[in-house]
Protein backbone atom coordinates (compact mmCIF):
# COMPACT_ATOMS: atom_id res chain seq x y z
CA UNK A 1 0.00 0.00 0.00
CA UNK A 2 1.29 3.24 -1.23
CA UNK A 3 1.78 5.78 2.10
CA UNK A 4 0.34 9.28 1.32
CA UNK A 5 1.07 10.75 4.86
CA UNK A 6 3.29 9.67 7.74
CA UNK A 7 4.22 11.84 10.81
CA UNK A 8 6.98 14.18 10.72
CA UNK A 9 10.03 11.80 11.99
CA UNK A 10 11.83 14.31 14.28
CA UNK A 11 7.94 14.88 16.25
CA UNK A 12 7.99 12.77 19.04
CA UNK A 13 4.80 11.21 20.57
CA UNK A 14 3.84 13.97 23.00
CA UNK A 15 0.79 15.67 22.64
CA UNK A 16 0.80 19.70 22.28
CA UNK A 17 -0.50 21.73 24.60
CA UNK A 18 -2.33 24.40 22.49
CA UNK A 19 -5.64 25.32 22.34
CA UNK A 20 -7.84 24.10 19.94
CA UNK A 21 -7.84 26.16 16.79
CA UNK A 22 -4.57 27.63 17.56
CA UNK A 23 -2.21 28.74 14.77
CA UNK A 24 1.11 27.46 16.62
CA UNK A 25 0.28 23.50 15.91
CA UNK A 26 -0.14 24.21 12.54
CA UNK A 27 3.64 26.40 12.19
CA UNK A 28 4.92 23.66 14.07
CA UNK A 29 3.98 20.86 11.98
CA UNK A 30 5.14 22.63 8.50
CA UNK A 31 8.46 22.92 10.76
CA UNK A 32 8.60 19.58 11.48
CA UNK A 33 8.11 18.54 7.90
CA UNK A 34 10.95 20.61 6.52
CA UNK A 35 13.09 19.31 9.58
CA UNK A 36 12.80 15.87 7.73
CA UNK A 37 12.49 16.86 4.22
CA UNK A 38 16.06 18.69 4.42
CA UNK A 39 17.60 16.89 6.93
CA UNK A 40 18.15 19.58 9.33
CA UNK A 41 17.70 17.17 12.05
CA UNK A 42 21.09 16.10 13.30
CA UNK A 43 22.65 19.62 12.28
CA UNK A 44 19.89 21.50 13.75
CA UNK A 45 19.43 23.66 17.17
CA UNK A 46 16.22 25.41 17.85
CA UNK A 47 15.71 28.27 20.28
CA UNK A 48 12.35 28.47 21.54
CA UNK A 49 10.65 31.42 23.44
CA UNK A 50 8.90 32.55 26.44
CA UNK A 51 5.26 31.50 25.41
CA UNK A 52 2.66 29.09 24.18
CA UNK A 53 5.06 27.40 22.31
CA UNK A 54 7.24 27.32 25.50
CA UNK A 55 7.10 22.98 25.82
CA UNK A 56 7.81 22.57 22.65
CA UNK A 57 10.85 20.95 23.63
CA UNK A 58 8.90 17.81 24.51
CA UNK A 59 7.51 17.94 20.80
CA UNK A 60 10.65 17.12 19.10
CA UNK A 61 13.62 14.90 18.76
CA UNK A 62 16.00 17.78 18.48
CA UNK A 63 18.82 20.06 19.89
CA UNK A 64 16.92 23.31 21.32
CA UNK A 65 16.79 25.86 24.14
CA UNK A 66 14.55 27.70 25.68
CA UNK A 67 16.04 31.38 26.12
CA UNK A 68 14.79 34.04 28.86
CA UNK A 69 12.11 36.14 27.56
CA UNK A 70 12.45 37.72 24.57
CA UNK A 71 16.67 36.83 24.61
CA UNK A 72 15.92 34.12 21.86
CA UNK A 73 17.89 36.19 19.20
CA UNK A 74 20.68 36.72 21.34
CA UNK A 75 20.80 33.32 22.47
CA UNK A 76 20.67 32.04 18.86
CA UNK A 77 23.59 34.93 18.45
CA UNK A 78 26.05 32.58 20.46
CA UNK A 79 25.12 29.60 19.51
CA UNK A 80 25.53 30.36 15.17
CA UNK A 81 28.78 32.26 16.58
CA UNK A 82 30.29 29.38 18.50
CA UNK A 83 29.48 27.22 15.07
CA UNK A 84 28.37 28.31 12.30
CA UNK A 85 27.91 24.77 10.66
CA UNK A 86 24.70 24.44 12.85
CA UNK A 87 21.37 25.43 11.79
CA UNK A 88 19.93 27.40 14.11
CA UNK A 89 15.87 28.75 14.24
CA UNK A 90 14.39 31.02 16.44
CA UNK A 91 10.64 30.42 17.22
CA UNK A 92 9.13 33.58 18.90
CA UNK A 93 5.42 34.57 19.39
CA UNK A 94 5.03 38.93 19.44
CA UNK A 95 4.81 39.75 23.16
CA UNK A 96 8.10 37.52 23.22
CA UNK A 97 9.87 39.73 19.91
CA UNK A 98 7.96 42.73 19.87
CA UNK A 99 7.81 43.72 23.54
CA UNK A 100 10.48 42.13 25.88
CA UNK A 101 12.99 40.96 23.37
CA UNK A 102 12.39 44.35 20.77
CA UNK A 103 16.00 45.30 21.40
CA UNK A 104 17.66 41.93 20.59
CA UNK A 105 15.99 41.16 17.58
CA UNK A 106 16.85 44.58 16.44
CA UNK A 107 20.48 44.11 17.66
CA UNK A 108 20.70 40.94 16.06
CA UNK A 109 19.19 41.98 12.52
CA UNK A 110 21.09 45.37 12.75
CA UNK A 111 24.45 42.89 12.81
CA UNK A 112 22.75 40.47 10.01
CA UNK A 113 23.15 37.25 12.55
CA UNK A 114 22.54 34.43 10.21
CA UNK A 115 20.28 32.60 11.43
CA UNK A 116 16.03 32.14 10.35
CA UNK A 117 13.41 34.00 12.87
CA UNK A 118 9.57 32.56 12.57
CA UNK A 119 7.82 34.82 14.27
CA UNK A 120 4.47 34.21 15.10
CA UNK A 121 1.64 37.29 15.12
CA UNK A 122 -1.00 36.80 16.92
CA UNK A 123 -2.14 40.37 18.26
CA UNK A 124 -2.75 39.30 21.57
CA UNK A 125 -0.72 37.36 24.97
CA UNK A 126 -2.03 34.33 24.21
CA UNK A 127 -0.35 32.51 27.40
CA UNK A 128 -0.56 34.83 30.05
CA UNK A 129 -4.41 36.26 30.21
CA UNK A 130 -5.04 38.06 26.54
CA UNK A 131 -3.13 40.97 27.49
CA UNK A 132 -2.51 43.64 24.59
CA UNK A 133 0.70 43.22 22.82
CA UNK A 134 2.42 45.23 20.82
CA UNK A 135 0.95 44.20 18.00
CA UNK A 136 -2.48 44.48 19.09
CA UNK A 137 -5.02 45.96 16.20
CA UNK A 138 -6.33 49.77 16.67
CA UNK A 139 -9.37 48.99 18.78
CA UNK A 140 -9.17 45.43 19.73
CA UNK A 141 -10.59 44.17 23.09
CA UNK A 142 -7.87 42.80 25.21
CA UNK A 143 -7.68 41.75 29.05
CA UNK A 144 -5.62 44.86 29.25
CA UNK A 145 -7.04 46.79 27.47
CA UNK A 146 -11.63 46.71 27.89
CA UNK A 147 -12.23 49.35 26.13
CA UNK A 148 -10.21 48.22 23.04
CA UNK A 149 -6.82 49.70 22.17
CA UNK A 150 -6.64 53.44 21.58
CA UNK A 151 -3.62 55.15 20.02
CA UNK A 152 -2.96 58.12 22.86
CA UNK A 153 -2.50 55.76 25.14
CA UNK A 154 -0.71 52.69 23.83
CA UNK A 155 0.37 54.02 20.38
CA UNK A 156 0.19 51.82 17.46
CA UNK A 157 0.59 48.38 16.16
CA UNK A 158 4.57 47.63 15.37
CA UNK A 159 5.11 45.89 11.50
CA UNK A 160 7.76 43.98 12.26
CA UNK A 161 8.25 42.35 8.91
CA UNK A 162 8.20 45.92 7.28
CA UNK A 163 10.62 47.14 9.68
CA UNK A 164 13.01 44.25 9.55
CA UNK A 165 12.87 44.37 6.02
CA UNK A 166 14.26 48.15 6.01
CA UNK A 167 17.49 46.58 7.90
CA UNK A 168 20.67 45.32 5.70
CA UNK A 169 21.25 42.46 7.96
CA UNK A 170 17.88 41.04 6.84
CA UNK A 171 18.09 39.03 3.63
CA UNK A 172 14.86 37.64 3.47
CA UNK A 173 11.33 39.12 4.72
CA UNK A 174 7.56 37.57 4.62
CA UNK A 175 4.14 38.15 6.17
CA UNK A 176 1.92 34.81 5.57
CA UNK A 177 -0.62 33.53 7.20
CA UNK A 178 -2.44 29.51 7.78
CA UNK A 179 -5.95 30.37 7.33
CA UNK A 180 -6.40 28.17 4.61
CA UNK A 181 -5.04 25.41 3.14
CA UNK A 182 -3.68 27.66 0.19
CA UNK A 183 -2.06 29.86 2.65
CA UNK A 184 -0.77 27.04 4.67
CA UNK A 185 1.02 26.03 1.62
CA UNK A 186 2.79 29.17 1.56
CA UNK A 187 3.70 29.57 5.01
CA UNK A 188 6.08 25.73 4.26
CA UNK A 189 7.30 27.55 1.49
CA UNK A 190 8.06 30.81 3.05
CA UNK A 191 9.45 28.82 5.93
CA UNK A 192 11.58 27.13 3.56
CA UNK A 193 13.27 29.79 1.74
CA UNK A 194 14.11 31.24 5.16
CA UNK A 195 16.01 28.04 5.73
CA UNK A 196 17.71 27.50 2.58
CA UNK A 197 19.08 30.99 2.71
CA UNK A 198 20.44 30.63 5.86
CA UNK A 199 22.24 26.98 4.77
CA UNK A 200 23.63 29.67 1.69
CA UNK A 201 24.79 31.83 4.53
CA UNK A 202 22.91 35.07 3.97
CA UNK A 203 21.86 37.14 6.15
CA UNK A 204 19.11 37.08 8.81
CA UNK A 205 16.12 36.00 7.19
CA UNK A 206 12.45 36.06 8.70
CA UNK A 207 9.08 35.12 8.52
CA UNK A 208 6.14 36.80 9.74
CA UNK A 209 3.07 34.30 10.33
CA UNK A 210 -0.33 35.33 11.15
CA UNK A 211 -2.09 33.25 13.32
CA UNK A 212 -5.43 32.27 15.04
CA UNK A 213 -5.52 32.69 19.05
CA UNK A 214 -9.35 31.46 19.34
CA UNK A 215 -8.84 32.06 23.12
CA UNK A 216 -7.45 34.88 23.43
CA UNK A 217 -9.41 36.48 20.86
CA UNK A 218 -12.87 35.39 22.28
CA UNK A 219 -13.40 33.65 19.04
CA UNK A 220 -14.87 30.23 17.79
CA UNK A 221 -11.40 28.25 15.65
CA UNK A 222 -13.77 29.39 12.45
CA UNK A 223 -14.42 32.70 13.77
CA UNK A 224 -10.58 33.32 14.68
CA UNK A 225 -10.00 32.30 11.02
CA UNK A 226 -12.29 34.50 9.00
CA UNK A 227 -10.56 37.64 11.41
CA UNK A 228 -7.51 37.26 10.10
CA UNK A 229 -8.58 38.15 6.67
CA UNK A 230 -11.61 40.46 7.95
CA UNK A 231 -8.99 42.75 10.15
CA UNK A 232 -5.75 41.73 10.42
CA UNK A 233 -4.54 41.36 6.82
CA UNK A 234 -5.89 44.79 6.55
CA UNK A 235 -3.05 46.31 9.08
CA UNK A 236 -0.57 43.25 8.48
CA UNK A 237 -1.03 42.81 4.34
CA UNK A 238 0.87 39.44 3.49
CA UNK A 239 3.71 38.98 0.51
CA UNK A 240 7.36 39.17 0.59
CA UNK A 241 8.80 42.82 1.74
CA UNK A 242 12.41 41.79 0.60
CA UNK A 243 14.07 39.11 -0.86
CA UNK A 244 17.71 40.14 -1.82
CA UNK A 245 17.84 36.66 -4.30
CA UNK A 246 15.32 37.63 -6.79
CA UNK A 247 16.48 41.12 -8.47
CA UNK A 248 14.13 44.13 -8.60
CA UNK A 249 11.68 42.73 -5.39
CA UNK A 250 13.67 44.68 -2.54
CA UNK A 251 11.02 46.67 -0.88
């Protein structure tokens, strides 16, 4: 009998701890798929974040760390420093990049570490209470924020995929999403230009990934999904804001 689907080799039997509906299952499994399909296994080190995704050390038969909050970049720093035969990825979710660790992923794009960044955008704290993040939509309802975010008092939503992009260090910058199957499909191969340019050794590349937080959003899992395209594509438009391989598509 012909197989048509087998589960990701380097996931081992544990069973995630995410909510159902939740966007992080689904970036984890198109991680685990490219793990096997170019052998990044053995080679491999991934630094994992402060977070939902903060036992995902139990999902895989991998080298990985789990850095203070926000300090994966600079953990990921040393560790591509000490050997720079190893490929290293940083997972981090936006209250992890965007608010506690905004000066060392800056830091380490500014210096063009080379290692990949997935960096998942959910507009909300999805593991602490459905705080606001920085990346919290004008308006949105958060635990933190009742009345919905207003501007002259929490400013604005931060773009981190356009500002990366502006950065020399950064080779390689993408905004997808995994509301549908289509865009699931481009997420893996988003995800896996990020990691063939950092085999090349380029520069820092990244990839922006909208995702569904059902829970924190108040949402049904088909609710949460519809959102992304109803308001957050709107302040977080997906495509490619640089790629320094293909001439003429620098942004």
């Amino acid at each position: 009998m012909k197989v048509i689907y087998e589960k990701p080799k380097v996931f081992t039997d544990s069973v995630t701890t995410y909510c159902g509906g939740c966007g992080h299952g689904i970036v984890g499994k198109l991680i685990a798929e490219l793990i096997d399909e170019m052998g990044l296994q053995e080679n491999g080190i991934m630094v994992w974040p402060i977070g939902c995704s903060c036992l995902s050390d139990r999902y895989y038969n991998m080298d990985m760390m789990m850095a203070l909050h926000g300090r994966a970049p600079a953990a990921a720093t040393g560790i591509k420093r000490a050997d720079p035969s190893k490929f290293v990825m940083v997972y981090q979710g936006d209250g992890d990049l965007v608010s506690e660790g905004m000066a060392e992923i800056m830091h380490a794009a500014i210096r063009g570490e080379k290692f990949s960044v997935i960096f998942i955008n959910n507009a909300i704290y999805g593991m602490t209470g459905a705080q606001m993040a920085p990346t919290t939509l004008m308006g949105q309802h958060a635990s933190t924020a009742p009345t919905g975010r207003m501007a002259d008092n929490s400013g604005y939503p931060v773009k981190m995929a356009e500002l990366l992009a502006e950065l020399p260090g950064v080779c390689y910058s993408e905004r997808v999403t995994v509301n549908t199957p289509a865009r699931i499909n481009q997420c893996k191969r988003a995800l896996k230009k990020a990691f063939e340019l950092q085999l090349e050794g380029k520069g820092m590349s990244f990839v922006e990934v909208l995702s569904p937080c059902p829970t924190g959003w108040s949402m049904s899992p088909v609710k949460s999904l519809e959102w992304i395209d109803e308001e957050m594509t709107k302040i977080y438009p997906l495509g490619v804001l640089k790629d320094e391989t293909k001439e003429g598509e620098q942004k």
